[in-house]
Protein backbone atom coordinates (compact mmCIF):
# COMPACT_ATOMS: atom_id res chain seq x y z
CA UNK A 1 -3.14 -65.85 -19.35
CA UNK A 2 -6.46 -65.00 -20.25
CA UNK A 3 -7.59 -61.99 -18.83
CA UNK A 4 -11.39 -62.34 -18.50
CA UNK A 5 -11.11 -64.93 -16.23
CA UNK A 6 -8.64 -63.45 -13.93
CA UNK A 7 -9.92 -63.37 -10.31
CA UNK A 8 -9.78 -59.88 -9.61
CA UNK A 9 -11.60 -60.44 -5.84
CA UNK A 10 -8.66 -62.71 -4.66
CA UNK A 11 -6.00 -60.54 -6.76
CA UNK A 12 -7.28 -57.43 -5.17
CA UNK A 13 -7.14 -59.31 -1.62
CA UNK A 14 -3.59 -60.11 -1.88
CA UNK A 15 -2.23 -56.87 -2.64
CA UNK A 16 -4.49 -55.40 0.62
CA UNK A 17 -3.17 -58.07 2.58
CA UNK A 18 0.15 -57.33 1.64
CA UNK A 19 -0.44 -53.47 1.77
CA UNK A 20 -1.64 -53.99 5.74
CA UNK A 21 1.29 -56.08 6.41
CA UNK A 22 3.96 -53.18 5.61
CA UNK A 23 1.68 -50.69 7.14
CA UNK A 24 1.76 -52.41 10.36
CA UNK A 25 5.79 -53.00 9.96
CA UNK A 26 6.14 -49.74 9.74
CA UNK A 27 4.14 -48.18 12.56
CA UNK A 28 5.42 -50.53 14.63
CA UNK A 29 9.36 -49.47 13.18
CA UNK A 30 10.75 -52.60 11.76
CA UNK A 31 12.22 -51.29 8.79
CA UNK A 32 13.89 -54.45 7.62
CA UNK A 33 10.58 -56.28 7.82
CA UNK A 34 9.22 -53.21 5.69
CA UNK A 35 11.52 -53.60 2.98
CA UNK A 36 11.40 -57.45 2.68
CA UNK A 37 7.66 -57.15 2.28
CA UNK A 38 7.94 -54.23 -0.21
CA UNK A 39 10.18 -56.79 -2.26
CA UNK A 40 7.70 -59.40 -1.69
CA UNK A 41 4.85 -56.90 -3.62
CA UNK A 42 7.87 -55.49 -6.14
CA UNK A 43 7.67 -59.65 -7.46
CA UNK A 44 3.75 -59.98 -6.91
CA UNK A 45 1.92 -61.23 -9.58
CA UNK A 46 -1.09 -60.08 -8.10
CA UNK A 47 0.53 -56.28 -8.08
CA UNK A 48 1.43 -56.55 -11.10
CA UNK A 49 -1.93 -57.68 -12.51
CA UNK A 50 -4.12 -55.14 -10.06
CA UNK A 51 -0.86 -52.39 -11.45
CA UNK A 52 -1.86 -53.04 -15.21
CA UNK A 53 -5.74 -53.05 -14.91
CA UNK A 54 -5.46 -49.47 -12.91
CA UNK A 55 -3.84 -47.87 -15.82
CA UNK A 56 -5.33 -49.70 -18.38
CA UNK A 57 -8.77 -49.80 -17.53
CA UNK A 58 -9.56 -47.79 -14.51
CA UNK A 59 -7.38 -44.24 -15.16
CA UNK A 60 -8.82 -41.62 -17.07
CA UNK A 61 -5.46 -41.44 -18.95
CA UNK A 62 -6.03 -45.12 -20.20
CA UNK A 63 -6.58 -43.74 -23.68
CA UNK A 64 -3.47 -41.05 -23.29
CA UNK A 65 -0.68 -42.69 -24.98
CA UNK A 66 2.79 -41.36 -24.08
CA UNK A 67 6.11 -40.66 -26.62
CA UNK A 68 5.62 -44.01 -27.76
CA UNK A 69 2.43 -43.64 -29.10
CA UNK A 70 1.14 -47.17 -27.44
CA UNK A 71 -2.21 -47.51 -25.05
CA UNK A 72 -3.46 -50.61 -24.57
CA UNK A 73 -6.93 -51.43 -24.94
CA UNK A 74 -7.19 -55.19 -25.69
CA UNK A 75 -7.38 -57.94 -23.47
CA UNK A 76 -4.86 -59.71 -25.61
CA UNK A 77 -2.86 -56.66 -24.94
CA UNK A 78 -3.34 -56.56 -21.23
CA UNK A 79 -2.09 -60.12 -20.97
CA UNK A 80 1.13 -59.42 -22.50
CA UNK A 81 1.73 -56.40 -20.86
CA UNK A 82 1.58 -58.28 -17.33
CA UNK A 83 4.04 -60.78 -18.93
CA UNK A 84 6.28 -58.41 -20.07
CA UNK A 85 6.44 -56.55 -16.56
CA UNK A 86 6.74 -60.16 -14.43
CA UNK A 87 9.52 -61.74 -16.78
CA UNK A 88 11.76 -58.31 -17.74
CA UNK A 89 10.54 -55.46 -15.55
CA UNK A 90 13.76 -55.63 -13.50
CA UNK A 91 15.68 -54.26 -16.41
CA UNK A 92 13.17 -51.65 -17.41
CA UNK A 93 14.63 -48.51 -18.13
CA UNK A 94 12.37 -45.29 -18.18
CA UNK A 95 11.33 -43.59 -21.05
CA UNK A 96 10.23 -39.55 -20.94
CA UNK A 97 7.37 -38.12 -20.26
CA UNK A 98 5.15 -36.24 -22.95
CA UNK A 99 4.05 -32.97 -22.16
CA UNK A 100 0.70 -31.36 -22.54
CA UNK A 101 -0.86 -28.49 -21.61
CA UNK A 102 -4.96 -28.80 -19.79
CA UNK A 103 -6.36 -25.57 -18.37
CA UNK A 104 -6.68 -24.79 -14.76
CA UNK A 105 -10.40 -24.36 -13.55
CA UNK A 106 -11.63 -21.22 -13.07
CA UNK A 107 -8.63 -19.05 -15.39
CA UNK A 108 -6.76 -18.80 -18.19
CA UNK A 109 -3.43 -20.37 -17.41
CA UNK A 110 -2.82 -24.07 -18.40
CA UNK A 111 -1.22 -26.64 -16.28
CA UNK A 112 1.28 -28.79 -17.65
CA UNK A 113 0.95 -32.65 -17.22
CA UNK A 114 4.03 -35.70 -18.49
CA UNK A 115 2.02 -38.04 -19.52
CA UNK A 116 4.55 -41.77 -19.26
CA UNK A 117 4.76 -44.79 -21.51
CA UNK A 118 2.03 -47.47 -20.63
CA UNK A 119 4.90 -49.74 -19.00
CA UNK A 120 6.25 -46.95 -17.11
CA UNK A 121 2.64 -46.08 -15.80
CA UNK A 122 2.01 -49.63 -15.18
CA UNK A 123 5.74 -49.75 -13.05
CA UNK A 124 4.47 -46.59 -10.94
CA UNK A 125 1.35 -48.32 -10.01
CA UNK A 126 3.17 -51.38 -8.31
CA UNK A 127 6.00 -49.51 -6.65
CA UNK A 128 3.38 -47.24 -5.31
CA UNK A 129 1.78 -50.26 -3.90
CA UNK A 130 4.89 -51.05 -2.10
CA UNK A 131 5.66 -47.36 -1.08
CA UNK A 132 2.34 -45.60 -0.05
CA UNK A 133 1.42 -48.00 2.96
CA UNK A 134 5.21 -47.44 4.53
CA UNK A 135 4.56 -43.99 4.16
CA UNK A 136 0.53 -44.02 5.29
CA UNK A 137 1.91 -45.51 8.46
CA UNK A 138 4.28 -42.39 9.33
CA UNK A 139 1.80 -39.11 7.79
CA UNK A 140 0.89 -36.54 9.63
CA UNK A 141 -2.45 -36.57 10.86
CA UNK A 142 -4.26 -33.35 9.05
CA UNK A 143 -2.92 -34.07 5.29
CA UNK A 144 -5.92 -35.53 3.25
CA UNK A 145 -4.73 -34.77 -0.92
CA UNK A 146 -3.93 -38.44 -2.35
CA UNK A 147 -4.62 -40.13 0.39
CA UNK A 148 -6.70 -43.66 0.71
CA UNK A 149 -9.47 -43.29 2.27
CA UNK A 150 -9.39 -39.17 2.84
CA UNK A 151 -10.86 -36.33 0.59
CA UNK A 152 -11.64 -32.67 0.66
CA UNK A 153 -13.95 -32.67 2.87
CA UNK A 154 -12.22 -34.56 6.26
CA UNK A 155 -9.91 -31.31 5.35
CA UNK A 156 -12.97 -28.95 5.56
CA UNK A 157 -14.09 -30.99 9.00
CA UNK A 158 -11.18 -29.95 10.46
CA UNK A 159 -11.38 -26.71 10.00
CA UNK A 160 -15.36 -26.02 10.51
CA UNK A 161 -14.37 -27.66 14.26
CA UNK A 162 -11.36 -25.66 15.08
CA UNK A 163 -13.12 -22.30 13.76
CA UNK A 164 -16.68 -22.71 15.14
CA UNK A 165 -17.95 -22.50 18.60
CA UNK A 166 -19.09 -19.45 20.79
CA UNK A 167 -15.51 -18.57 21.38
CA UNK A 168 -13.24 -19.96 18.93
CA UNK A 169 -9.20 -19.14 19.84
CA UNK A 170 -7.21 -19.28 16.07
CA UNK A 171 -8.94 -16.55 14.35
CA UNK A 172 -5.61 -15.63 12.31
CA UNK A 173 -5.66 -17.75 8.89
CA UNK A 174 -2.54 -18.48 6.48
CA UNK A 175 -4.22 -19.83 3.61
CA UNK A 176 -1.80 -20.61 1.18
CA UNK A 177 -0.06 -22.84 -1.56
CA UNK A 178 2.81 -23.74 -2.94
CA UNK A 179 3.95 -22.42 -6.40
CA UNK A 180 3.94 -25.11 -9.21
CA UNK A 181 5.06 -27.97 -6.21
CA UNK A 182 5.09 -30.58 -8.68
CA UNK A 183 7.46 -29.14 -11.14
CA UNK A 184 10.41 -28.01 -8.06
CA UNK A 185 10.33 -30.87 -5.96
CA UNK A 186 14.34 -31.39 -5.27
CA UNK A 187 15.60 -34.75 -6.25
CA UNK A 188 18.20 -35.15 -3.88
CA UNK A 189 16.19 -34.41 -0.86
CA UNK A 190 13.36 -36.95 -2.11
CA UNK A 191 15.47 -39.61 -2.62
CA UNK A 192 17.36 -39.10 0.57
CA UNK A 193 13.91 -39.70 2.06
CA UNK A 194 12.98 -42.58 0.35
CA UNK A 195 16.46 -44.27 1.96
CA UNK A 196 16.87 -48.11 0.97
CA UNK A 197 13.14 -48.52 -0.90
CA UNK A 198 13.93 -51.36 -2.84
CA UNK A 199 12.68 -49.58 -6.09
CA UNK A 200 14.33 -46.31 -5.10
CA UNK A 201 16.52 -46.40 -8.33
CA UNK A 202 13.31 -46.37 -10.49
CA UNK A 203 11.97 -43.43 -8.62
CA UNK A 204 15.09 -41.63 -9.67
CA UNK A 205 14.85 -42.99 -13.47
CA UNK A 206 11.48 -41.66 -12.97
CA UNK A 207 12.57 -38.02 -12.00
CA UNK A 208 15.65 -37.77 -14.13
CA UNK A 209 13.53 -39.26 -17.31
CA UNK A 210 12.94 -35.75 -19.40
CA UNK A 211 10.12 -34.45 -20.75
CA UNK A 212 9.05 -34.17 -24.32
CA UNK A 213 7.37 -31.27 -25.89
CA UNK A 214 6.48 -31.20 -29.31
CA UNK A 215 9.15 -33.66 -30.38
CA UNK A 216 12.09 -31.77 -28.29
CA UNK A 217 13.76 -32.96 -25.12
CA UNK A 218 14.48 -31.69 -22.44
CA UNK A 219 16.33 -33.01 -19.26
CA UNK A 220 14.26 -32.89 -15.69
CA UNK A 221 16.73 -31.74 -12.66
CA UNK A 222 13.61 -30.72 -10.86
CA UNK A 223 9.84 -32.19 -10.04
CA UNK A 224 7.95 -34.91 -10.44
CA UNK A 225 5.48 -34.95 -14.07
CA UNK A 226 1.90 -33.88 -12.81
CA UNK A 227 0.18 -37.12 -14.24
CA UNK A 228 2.26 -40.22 -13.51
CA UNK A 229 1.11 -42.54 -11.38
CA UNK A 230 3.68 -42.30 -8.53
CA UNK A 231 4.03 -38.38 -8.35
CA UNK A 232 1.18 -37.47 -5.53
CA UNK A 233 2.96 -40.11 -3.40
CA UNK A 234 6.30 -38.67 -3.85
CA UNK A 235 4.64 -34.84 -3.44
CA UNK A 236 2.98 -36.09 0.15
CA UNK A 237 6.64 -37.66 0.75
CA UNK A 238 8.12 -34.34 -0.09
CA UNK A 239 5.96 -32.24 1.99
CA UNK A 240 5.84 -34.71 5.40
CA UNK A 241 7.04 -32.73 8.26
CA UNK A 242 5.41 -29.63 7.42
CA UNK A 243 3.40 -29.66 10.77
CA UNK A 244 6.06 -29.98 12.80
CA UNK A 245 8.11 -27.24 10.93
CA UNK A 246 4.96 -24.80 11.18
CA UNK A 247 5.17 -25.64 15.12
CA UNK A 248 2.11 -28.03 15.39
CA UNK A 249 2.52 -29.72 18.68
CA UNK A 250 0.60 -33.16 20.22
CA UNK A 251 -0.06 -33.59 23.69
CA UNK A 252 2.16 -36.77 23.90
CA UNK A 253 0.72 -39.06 26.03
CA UNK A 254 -2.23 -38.99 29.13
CA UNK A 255 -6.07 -38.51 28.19
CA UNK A 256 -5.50 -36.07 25.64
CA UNK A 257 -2.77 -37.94 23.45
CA UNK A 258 -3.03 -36.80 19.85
CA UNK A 259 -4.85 -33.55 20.49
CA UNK A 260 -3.10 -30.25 19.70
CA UNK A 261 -1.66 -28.47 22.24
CA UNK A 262 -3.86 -25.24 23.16
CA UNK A 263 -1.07 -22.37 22.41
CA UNK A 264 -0.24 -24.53 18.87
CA UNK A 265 -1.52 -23.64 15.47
CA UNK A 266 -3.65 -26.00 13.91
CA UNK A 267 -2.14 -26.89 10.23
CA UNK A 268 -4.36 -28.53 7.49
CA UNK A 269 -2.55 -29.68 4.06
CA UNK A 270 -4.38 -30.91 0.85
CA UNK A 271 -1.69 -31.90 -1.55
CA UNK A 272 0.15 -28.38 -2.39
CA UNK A 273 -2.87 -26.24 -0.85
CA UNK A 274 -2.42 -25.35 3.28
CA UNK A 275 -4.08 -23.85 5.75
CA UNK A 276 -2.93 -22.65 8.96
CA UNK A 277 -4.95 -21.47 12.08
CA UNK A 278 -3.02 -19.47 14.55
CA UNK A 279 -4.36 -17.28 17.57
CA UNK A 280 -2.52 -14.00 16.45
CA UNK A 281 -1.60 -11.62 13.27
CA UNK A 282 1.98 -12.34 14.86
CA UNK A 283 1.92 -16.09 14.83
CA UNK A 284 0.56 -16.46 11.12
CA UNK A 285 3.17 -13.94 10.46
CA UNK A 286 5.66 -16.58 11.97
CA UNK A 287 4.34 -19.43 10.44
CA UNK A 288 4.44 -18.02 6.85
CA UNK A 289 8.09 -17.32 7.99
CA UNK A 290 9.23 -20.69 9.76
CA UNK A 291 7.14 -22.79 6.45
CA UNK A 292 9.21 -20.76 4.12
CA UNK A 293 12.49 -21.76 5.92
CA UNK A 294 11.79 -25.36 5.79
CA UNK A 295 10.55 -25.30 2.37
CA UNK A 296 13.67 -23.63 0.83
CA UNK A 297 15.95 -26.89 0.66
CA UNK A 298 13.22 -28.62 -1.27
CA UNK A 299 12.98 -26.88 -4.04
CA UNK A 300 9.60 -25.22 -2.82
CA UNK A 301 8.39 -21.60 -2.64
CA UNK A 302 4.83 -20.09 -1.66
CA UNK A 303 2.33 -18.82 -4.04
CA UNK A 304 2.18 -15.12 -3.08
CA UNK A 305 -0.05 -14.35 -5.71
C-alpha cells in the first residue's frame, strides 16, 4: 500500500455514504438494516484507512504515545498500521490507557486525560464511524457538544431566542454541570444502551481496560478516559434522554410539530454542561430535582460547586 497515493476524496466518500445509509436506517427504525451496515463499515477498508489518518495525522494527540510508547509518524508506518487493523483487528484486545494530568482553563485544578495505544485509538475511530450516525439519527434536538456539524454557538442561538423578546416567559435558569461525567459514567447502563452494536464487546474492553499512572495500574469500574477517540460518543449516549427526564415536551404533530410546548422548559446540553429555562423559581427547583433522579443510576451527580 503506498500511502501517498491513497485516494483520500473517494475514501472519504465511502465512509459518508455509508455513514448516511445507517443514519437513514435508523430514523426510519430498521434496526437489523442498521446493524448489517455497521458491520459493513466494521470490515471497510475505506474506515479503516480514513480511522488511521484521523489519529495519525489529523488529532492533536498524534504525537501522544500511549503505555506502549509507539506513535506513528511515517508513511511506511501508516501503511502497516492499516494492514495490521484489516487482517487481525478482530482479535484485538485492548491495552490501558495512560494517564496524564493538563490544567483546566481558567484555575488551578488539572483534568485527567487516558491517553490509548495508537491501535486502540485507531479501533475507536472506525467503530465510532459505525456508532455515531445510529445514534445522530435518534439525539435530542438541543444537544450540540461532539456533535457533526454543531458547536457552541447553535447552543448559545438557542438560548439568545428563548430569552430575548419584549416579554420573554422562562426567566428562571438552572445552569449547571455534571461533576467529572467522564470519569462515573456506569458501564452497565451504557452497554445496555448500546444493545446488539456489533462492536459492543470492544466498547466494554474499552471501559474495563485500566488506567496507568506512573507505571501502576489500576482497574476502571467506572467512566470512559477523557481523550480516546470513542468517549464523547459514548458520554452523548450516556446522557440521551435528559430532555425528556427534565420534562421537555414537543408539540407532536399539526403546524407546530417539533416546537416546545408553551408551559415546558426549554433544556440546552453541551457535552456535560446544561442549561435549563423554566418559567418559575419552583420549576427550576423541580428540574434540578427530577435531572438528579434520572441521573443517579448512571453513575452521574451535579456539580454544586
Amino acid at each position: 500500500m503506498d500511502w501517498p497515493s491513497i485516494d483520500w476524496d473517494q475514501a472519504e466518500k465511502d465512509v459518508r455514504r455509508l455513514r448516511q445509509r445507517i443514519f437513514t436506517a435508523s430514523k426510519e427504525g430498521d434496526l437489523a438494516k442498521v446493524r448489517n451496515l455497521q458491520k459493513l463499515m466494521l470490515r471497510s477498508l475505506s474506515n479503516t484507512l480514513v480511522s488511521v489518518r484521523r489519529v495519525t495525522e489529523i488529532n492533536a494527540g498524534r504525537k501522544t504515545a500511549g503505555i506502549d510508547n509507539q506513535v506513528v509518524l511515517t508513511a511506511s508506518g501508516k501503511s502497516e498500521l492499516v494492514r495490521f487493523i484489516q487482517q487481525r483487528g478482530s482479535n484485538w484486545q485492548a491495552h490501558a490507557v495512560r494517564r496524564v494530568f493538563i490544567p483546566k482553563a481558567g484555575g488551578r485544578k488539572r483534568r485527567p486525560l487516558g491517553i490509548p495505544v495508537i491501535v486502540d485509538r485507531a479501533h475507536q475511530a472506525r467503530v465510532s464511524a459505525a456508532l455515531e450516525p445510529e445514534w445522530e439519527a435518534r439525539f435530542e434536538a438541543r444537544s450540540y457538544g461532539f456533535r457533526p456539524g454543531r458547536g457552541c454557538h447553535d447552543a448559545i442561538g438557542v438560548i439568545f431566542n428563548t430569552l430575548s423578546g419584549k416579554n420573554p416567559q422562562r426567566v428562571w435558569i438552572l445552569d449547571a454541570d455534571l461533576a467529572a461525567a467522564f470519569d462515573r459514567i456506569d458501564h452497565d447502563q451504557l452497554l445496555a444502551g448500546l444493545g446488539a452494536f456489533p462492536a459492543r464487546g470492544l466498547v466494554r474492553q474499552w471501559l474495563k481496560a485500566g488506567v496507568v499512572e506512573r507505571g501502576r495500574f489500576t482497574p476502571t469500574e467506572e467512566g470512559t478516559p477523557q481523550g480516546g477517540v470513542i468517549s464523547p460518543v459514548l458520554l452523548n449516549i450516556a446522557l440521551h434522554g435528559m430532555e425528556t427526564a427534565a420534562g421537555v415536551r414537543y408539540h407532536p404533530s399539526g403546524r407546530r410539530a417539533g416546537e416546545i410546548m408553551p408551559n415546558a422548559p426549554v433544556l440546552v446540553r453541551y457535552a456535560d454542561d446544561l442549561v435549563a429555562m423554566c418559567h418559575s423559581r419552583a420549576a427550576a427547583e423541580q428540574v434540578k430535582a427530577r435531572l438528579a433522579e434520572w441521573l443517579a443510576p448512571r453513575g452521574l451527580v451535579f456539580n454544586e460547586d
